[in-house]
C-alpha atoms as a PDB file:
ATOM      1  CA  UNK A   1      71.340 174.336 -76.825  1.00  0.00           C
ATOM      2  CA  UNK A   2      70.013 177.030 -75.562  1.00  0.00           C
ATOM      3  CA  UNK A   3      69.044 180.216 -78.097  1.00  0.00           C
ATOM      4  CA  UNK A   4      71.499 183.514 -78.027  1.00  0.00           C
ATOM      5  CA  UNK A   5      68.539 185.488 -79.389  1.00  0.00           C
ATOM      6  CA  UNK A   6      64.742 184.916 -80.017  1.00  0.00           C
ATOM      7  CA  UNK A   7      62.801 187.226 -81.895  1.00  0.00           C
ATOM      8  CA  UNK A   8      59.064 186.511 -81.640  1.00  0.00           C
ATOM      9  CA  UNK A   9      56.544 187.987 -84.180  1.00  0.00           C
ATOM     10  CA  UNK A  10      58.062 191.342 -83.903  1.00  0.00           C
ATOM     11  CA  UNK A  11      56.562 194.308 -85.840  1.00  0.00           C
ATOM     12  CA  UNK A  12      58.167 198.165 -86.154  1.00  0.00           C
ATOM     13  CA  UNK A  13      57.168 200.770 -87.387  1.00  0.00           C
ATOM     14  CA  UNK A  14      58.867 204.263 -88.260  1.00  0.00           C
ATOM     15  CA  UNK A  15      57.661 207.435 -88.545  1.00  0.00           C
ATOM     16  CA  UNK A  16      54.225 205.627 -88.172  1.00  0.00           C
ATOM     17  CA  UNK A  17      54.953 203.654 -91.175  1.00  0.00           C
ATOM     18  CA  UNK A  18      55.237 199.830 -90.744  1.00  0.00           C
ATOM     19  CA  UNK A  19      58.398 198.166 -91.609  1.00  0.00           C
ATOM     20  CA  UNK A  20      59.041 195.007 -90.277  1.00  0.00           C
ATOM     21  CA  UNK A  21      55.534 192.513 -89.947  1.00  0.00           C
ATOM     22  CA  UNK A  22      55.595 189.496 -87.711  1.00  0.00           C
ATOM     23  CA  UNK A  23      59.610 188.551 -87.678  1.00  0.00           C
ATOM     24  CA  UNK A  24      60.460 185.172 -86.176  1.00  0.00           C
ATOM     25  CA  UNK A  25      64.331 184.141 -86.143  1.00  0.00           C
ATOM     26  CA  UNK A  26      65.959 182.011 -83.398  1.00  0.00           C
ATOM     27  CA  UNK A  27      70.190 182.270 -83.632  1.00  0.00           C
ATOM     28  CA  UNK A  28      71.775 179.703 -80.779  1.00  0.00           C
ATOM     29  CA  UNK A  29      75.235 180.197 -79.691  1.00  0.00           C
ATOM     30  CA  UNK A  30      77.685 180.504 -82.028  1.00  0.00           C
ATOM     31  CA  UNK A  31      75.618 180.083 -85.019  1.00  0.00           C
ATOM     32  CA  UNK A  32      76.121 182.540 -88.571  1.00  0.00           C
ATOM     33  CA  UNK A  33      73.150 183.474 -90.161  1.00  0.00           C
ATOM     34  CA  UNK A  34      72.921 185.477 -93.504  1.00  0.00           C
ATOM     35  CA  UNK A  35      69.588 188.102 -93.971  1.00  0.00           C
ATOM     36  CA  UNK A  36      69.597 188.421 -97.626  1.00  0.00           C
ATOM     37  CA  UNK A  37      66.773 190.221 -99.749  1.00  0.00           C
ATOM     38  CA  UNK A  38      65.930 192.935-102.656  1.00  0.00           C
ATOM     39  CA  UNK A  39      66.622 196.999-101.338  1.00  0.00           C
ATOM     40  CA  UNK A  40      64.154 198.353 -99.372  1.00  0.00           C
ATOM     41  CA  UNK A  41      63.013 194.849 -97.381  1.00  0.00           C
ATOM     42  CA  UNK A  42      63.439 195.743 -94.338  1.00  0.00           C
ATOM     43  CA  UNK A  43      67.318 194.077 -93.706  1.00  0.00           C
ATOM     44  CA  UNK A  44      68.708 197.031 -91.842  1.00  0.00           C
ATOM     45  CA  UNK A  45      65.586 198.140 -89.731  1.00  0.00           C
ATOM     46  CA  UNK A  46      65.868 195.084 -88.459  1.00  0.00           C
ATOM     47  CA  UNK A  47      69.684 195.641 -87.239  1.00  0.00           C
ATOM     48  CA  UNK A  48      68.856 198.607 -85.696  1.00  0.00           C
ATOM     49  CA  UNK A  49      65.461 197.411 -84.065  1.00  0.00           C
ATOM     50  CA  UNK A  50      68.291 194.425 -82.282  1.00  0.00           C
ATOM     51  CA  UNK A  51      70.299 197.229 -81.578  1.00  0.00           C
ATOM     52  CA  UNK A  52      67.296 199.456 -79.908  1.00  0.00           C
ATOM     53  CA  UNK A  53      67.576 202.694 -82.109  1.00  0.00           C
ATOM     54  CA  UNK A  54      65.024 204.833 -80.557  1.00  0.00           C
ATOM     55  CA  UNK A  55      63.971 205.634 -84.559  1.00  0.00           C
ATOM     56  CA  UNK A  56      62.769 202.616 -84.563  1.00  0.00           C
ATOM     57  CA  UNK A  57      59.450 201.590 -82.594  1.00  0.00           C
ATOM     58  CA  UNK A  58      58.366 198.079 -82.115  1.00  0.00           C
ATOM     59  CA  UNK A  59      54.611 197.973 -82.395  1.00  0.00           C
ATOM     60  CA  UNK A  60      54.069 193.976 -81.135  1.00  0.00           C
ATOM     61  CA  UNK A  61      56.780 191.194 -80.215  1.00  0.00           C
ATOM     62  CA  UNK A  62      59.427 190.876 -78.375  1.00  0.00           C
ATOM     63  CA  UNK A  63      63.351 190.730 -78.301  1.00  0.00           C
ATOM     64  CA  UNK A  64      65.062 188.065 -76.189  1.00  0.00           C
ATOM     65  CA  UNK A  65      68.661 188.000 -75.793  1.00  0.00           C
ATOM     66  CA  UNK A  66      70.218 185.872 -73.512  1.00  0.00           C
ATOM     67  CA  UNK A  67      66.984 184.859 -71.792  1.00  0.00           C
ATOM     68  CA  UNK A  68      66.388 188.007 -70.908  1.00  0.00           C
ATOM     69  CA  UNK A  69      63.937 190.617 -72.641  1.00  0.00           C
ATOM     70  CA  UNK A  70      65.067 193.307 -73.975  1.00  0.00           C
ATOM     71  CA  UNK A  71      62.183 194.481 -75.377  1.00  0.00           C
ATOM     72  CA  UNK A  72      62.055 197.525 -74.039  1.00  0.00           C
ATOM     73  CA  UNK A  73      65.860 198.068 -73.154  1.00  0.00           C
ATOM     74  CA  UNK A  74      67.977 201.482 -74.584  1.00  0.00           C
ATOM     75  CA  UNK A  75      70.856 200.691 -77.134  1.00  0.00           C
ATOM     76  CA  UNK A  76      73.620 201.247 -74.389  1.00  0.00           C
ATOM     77  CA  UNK A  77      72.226 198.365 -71.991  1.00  0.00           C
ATOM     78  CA  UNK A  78      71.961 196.291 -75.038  1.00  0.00           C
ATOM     79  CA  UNK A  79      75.753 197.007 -76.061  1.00  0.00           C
ATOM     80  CA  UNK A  80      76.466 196.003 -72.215  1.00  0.00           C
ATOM     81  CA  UNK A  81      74.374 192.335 -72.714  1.00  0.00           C
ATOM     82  CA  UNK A  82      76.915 191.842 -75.997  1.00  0.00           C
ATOM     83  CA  UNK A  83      75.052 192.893 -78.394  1.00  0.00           C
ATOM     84  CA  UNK A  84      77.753 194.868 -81.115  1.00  0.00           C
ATOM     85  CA  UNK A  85      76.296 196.372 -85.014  1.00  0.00           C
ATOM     86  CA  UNK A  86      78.118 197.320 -87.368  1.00  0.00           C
ATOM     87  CA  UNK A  87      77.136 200.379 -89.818  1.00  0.00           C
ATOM     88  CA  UNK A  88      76.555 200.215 -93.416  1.00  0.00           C
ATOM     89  CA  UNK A  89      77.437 203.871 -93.366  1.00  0.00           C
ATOM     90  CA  UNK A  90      79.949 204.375 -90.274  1.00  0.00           C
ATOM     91  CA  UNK A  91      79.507 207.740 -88.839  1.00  0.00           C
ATOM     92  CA  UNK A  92      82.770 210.193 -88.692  1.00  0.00           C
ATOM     93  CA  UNK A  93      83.400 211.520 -84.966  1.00  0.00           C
ATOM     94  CA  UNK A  94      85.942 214.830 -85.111  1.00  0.00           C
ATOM     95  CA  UNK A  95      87.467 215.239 -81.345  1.00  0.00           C
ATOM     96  CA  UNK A  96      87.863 211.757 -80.942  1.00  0.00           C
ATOM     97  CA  UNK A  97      90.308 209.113 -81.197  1.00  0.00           C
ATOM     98  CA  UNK A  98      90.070 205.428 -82.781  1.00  0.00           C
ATOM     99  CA  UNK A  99      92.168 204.524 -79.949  1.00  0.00           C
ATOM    100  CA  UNK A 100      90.447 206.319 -77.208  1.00  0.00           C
ATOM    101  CA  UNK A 101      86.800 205.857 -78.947  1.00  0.00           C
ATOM    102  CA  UNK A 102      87.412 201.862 -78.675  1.00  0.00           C
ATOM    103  CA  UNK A 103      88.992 202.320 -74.955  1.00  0.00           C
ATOM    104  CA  UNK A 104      85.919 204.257 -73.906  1.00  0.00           C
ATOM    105  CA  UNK A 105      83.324 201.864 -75.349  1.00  0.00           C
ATOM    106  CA  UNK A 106      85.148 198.875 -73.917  1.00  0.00           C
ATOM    107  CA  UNK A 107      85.168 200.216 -70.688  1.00  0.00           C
ATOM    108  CA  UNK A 108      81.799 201.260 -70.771  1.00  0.00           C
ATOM    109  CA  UNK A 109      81.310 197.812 -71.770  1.00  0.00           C
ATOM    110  CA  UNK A 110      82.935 195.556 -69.060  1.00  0.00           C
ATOM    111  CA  UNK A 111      82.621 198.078 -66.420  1.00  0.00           C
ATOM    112  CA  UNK A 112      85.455 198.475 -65.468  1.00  0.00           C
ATOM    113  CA  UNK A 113      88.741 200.200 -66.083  1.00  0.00           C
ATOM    114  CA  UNK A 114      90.846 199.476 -68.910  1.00  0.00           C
ATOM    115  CA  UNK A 115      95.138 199.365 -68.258  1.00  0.00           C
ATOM    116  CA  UNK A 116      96.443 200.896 -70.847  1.00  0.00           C
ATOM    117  CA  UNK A 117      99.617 198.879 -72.051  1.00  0.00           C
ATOM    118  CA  UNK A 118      97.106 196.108 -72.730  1.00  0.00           C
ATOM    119  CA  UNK A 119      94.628 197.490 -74.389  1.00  0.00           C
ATOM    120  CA  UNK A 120      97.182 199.261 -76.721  1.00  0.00           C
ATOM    121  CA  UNK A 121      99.049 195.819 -77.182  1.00  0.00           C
ATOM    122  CA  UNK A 122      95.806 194.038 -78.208  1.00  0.00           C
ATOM    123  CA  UNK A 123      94.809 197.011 -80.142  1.00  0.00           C
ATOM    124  CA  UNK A 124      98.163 196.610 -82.270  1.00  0.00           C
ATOM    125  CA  UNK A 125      97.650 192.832 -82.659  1.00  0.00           C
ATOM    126  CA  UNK A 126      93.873 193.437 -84.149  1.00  0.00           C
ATOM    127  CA  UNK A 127      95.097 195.855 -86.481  1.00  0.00           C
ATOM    128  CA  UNK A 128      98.014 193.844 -87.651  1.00  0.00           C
ATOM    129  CA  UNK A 129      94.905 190.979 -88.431  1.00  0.00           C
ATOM    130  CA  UNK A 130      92.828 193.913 -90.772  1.00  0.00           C
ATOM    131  CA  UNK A 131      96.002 194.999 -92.187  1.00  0.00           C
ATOM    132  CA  UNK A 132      95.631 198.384 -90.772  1.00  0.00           C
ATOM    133  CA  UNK A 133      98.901 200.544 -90.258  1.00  0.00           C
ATOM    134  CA  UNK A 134      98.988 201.733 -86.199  1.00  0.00           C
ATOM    135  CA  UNK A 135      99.015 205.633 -87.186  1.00  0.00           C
ATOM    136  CA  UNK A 136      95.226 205.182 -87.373  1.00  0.00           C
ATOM    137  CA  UNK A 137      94.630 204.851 -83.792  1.00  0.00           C
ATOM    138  CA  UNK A 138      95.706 208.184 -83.337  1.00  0.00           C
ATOM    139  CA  UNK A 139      93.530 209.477 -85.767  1.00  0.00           C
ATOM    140  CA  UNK A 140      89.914 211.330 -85.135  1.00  0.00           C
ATOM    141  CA  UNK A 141      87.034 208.586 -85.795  1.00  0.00           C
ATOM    142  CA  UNK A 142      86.462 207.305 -89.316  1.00  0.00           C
ATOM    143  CA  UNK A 143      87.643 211.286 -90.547  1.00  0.00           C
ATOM    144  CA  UNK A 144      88.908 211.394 -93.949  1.00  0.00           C
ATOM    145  CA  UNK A 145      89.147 207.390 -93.870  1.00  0.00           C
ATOM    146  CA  UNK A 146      88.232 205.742 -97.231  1.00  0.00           C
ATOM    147  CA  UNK A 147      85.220 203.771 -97.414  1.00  0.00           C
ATOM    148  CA  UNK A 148      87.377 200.211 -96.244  1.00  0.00           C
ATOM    149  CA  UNK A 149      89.330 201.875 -94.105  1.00  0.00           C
ATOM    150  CA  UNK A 150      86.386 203.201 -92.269  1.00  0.00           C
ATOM    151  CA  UNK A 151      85.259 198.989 -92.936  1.00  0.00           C
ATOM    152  CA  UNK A 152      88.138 197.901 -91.128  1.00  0.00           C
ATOM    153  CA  UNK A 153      87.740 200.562 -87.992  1.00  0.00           C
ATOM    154  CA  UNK A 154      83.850 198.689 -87.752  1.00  0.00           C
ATOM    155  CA  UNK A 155      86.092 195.302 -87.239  1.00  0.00           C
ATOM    156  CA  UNK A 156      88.726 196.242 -85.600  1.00  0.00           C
ATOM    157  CA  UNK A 157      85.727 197.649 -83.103  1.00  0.00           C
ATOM    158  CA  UNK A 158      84.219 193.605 -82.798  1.00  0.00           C
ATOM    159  CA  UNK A 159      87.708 192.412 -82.458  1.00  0.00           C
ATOM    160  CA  UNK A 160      88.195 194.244 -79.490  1.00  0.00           C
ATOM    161  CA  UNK A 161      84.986 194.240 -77.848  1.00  0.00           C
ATOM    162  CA  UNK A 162      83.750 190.904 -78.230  1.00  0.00           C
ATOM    163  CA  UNK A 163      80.503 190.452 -78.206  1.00  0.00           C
ATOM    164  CA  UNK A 164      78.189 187.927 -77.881  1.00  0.00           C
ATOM    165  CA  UNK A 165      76.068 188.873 -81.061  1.00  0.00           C
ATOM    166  CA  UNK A 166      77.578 190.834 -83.876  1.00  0.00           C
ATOM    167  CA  UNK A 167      75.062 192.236 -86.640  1.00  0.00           C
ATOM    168  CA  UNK A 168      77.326 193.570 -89.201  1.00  0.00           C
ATOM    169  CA  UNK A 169      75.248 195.420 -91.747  1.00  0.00           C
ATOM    170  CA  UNK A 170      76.609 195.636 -95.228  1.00  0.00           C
ATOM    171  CA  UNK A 171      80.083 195.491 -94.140  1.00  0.00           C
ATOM    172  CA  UNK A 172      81.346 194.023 -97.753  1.00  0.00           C
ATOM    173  CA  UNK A 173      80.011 197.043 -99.446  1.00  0.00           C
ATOM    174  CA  UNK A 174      82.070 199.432-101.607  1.00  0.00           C
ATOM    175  CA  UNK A 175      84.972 196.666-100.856  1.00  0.00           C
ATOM    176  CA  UNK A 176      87.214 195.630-103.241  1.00  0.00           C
ATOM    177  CA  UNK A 177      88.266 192.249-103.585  1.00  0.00           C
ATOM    178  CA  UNK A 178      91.022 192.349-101.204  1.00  0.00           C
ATOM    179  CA  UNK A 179      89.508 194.472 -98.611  1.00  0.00           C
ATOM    180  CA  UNK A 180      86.735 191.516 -98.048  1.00  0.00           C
ATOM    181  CA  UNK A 181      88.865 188.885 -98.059  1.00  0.00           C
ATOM    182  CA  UNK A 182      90.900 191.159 -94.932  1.00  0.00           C
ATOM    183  CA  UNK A 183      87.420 192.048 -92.967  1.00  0.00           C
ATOM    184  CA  UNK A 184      86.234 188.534 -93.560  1.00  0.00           C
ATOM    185  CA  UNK A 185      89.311 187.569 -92.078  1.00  0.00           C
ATOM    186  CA  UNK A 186      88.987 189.765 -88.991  1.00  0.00           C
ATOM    187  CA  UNK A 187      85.513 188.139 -88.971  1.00  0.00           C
ATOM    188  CA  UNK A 188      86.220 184.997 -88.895  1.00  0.00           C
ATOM    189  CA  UNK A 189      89.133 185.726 -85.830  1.00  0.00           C
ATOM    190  CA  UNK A 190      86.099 187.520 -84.219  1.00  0.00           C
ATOM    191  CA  UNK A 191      84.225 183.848 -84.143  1.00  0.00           C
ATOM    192  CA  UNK A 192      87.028 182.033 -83.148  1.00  0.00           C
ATOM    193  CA  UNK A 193      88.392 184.115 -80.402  1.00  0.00           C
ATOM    194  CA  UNK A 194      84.933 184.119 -78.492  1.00  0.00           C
ATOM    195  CA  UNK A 195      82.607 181.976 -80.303  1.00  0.00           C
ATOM    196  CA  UNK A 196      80.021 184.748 -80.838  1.00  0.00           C
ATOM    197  CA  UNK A 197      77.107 184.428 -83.277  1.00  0.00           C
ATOM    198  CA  UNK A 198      76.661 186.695 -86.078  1.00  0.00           C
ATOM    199  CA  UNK A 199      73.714 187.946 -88.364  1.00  0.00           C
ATOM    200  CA  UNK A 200      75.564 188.949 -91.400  1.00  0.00           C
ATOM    201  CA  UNK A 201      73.251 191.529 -93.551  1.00  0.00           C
ATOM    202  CA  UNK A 202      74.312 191.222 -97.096  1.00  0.00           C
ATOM    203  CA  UNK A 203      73.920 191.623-100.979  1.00  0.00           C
ATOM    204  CA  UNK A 204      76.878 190.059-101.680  1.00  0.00           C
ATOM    205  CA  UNK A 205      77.919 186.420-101.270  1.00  0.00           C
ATOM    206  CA  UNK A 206      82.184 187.557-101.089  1.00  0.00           C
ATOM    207  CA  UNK A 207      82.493 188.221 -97.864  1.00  0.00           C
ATOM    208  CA  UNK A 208      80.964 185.012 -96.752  1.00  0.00           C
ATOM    209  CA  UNK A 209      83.013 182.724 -99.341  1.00  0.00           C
ATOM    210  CA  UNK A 210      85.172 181.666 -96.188  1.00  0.00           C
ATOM    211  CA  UNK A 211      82.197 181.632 -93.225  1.00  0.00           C
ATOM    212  CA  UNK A 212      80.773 178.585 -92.406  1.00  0.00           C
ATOM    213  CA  UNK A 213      76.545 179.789 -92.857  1.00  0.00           C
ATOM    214  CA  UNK A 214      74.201 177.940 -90.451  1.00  0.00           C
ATOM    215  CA  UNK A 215      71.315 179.405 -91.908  1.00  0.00           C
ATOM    216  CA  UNK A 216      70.329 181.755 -94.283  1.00  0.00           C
ATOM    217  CA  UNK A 217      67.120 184.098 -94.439  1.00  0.00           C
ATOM    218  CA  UNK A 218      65.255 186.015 -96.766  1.00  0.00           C
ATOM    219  CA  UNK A 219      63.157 189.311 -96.239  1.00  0.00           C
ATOM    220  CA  UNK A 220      60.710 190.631 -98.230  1.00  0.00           C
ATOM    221  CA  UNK A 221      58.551 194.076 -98.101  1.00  0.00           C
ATOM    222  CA  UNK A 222      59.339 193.426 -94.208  1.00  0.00           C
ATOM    223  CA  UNK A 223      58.206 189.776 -94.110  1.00  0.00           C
ATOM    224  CA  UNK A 224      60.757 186.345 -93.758  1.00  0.00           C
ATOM    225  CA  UNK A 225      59.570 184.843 -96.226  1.00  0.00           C
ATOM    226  CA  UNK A 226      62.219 181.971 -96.937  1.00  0.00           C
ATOM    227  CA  UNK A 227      64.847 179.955 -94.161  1.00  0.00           C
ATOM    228  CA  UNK A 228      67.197 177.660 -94.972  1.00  0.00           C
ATOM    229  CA  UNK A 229      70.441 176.256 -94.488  1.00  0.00           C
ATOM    230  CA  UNK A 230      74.169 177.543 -95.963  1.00  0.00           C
ATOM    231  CA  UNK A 231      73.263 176.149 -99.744  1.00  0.00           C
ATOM    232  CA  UNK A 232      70.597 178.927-100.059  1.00  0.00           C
ATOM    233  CA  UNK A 233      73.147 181.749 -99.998  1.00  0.00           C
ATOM    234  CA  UNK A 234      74.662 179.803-103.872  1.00  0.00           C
ATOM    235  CA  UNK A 235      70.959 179.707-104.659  1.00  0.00           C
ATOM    236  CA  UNK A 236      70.143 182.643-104.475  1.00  0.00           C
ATOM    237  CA  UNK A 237      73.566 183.749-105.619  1.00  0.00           C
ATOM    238  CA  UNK A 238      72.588 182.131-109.147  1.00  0.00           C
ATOM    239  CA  UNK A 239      68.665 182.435-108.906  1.00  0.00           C
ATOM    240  CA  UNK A 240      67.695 185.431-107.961  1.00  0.00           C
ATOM    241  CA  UNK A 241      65.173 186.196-105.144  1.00  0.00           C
ATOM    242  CA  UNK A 242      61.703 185.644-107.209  1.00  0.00           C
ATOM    243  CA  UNK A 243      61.307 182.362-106.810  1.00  0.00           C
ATOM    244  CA  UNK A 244      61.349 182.558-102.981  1.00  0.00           C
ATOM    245  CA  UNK A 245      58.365 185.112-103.188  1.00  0.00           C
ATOM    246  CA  UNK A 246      54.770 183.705-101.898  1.00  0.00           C
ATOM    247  CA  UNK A 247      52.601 185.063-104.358  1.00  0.00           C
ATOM    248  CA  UNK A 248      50.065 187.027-101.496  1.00  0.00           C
ATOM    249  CA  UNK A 249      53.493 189.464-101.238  1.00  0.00           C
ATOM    250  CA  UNK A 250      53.970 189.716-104.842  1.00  0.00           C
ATOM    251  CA  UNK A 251      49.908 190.834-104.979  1.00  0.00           C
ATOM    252  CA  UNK A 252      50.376 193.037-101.879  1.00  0.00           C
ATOM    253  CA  UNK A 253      53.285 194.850-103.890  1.00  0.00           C
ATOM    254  CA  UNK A 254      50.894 194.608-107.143  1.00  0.00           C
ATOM    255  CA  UNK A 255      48.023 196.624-105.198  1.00  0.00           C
ATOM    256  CA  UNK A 256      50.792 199.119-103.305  1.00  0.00           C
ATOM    257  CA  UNK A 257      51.800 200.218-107.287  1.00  0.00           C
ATOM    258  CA  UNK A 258      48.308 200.431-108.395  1.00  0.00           C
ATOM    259  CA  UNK A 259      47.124 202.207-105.741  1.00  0.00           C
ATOM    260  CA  UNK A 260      50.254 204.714-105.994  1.00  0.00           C
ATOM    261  CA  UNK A 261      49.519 205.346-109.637  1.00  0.00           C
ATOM    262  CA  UNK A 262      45.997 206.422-109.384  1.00  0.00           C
ATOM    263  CA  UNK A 263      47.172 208.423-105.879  1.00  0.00           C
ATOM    264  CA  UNK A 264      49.877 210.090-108.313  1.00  0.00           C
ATOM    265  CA  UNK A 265      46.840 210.417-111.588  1.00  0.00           C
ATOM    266  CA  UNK A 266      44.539 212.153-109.452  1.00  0.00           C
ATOM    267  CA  UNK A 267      47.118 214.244-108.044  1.00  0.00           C
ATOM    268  CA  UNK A 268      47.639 215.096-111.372  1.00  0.00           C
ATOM    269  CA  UNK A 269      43.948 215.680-112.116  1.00  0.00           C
ATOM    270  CA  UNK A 270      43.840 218.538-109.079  1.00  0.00           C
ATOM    271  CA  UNK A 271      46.969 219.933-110.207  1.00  0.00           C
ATOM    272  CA  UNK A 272      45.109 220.546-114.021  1.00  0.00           C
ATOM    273  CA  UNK A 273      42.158 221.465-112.265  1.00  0.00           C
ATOM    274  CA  UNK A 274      44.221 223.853-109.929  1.00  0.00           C
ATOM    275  CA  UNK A 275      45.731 225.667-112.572  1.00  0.00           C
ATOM    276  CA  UNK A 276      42.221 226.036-115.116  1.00  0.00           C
ATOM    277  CA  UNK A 277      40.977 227.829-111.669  1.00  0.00           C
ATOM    278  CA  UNK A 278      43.111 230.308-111.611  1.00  0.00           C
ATOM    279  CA  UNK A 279      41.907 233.592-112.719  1.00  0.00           C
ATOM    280  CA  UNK A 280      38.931 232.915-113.044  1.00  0.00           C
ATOM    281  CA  UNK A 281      35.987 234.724-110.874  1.00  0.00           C
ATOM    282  CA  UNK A 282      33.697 233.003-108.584  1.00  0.00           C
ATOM    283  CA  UNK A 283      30.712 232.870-111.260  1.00  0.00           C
ATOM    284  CA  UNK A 284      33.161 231.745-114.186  1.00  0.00           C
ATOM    285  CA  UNK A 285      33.933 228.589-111.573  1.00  0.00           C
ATOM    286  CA  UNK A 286      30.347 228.169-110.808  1.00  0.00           C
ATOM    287  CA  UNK A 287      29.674 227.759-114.334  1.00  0.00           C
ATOM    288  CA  UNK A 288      32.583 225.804-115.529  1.00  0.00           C
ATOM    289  CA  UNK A 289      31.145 223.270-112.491  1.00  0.00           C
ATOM    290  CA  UNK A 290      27.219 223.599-113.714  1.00  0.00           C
ATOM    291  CA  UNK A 291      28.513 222.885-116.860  1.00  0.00           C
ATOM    292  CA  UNK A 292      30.606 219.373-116.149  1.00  0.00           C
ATOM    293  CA  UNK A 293      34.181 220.979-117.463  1.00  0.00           C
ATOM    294  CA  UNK A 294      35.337 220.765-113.934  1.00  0.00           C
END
């Protein structure tokens, strides 16, 4: 079979910080994969490194999608390939229609123009799948939505584009229970209208209750440090993450704190020092030094 997407030993950094360190994931056709792991791993720089946010710069490895690198590729050429993310926060657009937003990006997306009575008949059918009542179309971009309403619009968005990889990041969160089970519904109509793959980034195990997981993945301080199949998502589900830790990450984090603490003590130390200092004249401060106070 051959693979949808190949990431090879990829590293990214932000702001000149390092994120992500040496990712390797394979998805093939088709395939749902879960990236599960404790806040601040690394789970969502990784959707938007897939998705090419210029934030984000990648400092070794490379992207393939499709056989094709797109390493080096802006976010709109990757949207063109079929490559679709959904936000854990979705943006709100004033000026601009649901309908027309959707419209613009699928047109953008195909290349070439979209007839109206059919998009606004397939439009109405994936809205009647989320649940959602028509009036939204109209309405300007995930303003004044609720937090699943604005859920749904991220769906309703895959639904209609189809892509060939969909990273959907958080998407179950601030859900209640019936909300999931309605996005994991348009999810799953996603998958078996077009047989696209998905990399579902998650804290929860709800929304996946009815997706059949291939493989599941954990991230740690920026590192995979665990793959395995569907079963791992229960695991970890009852378990906890800990266990899945190699211990040279755990002692990386260990040195990180320490060295933080006696960063923050010595701040601390100037700051005392600072503040004895002032007011005094320059012989008082020679003396105080002579002297071993300061």
């Amino acid at each position: 079979m051959a693979e949808l997407l190949k990431i090879e030993n990829l590293s990214t950094d932000i702001n000149g910080k390092s994120i992500l360190k040496d990712i390797n994931l394979t998805v093939n056709p088709g395939e749902t994969h879960v990236l599960m792991g404790p806040n601040g791993a690394g789970k969502s720089t990784l959707g938007y490194t897939l998705m090419g946010s210029p934030e984000y710069e990648v400092t070794s490895g490379k992207i393939i999608f499709d056989g094709e690198d797109i390493t080096g590729e802006s976010a709109d050429a990757r949207a063109k390939k079929g490559i679709f993310l959904s936000f854990q926060e979705p943006l709100e657009v004033p000026g601009i229609s649901l309908e027309s937003f959707i419209r613009s990006s699928l047109t953008q997306v195909t290349g070439t123009k979209i007839k109206l009575f059919a998009f606004k008949k397939e439009l109405e059918k994936c809205m009647d799948i989320l649940n959602m009542n028509h009036s939204y179309a109209e309405r300007d971009l995930n303003v004044g939505f609720s937090g699943g309403e604005k859920k749904k619009s991220e769906i309703l968005q895959l639904l209609m584009l189809k892509p060939k990889l969909a990273v959907l990041d958080e998407t179950d969160s601030g859900l209640d229970v019936d909300a999931v089970r309605t996005v994991s519904k348009g999810i799953q109509e996603y998958q078996k209208a077009t047989g696209g793959s998905l990399l579902i980034i998650t804290h929860s195990t709800r929304i996946l209750e009815s997706l059949n997981v291939d493989k599941a993945h954990i991230m740690v301080k920026g590192h995979l440090v665990y793959t395995g199949d569907g079963s791992l998502v229960q695991k970890i589900n009852e378990e906890g993450f800990e266990q899945f830790i190699p211990q040279e990450v755990k002692d990386a984090e260990r040195k990180e704190k320490l060295a933080a603490a006696a960063k923050n003590a010595m701040d601390a130390v100037k700051a005392s020092a600072a503040r004895e200092l002032e007011g005094m004249s320059m012989e008082q401060v020679k003396a105080e030094i002579k002297g071993g106070r300061i």
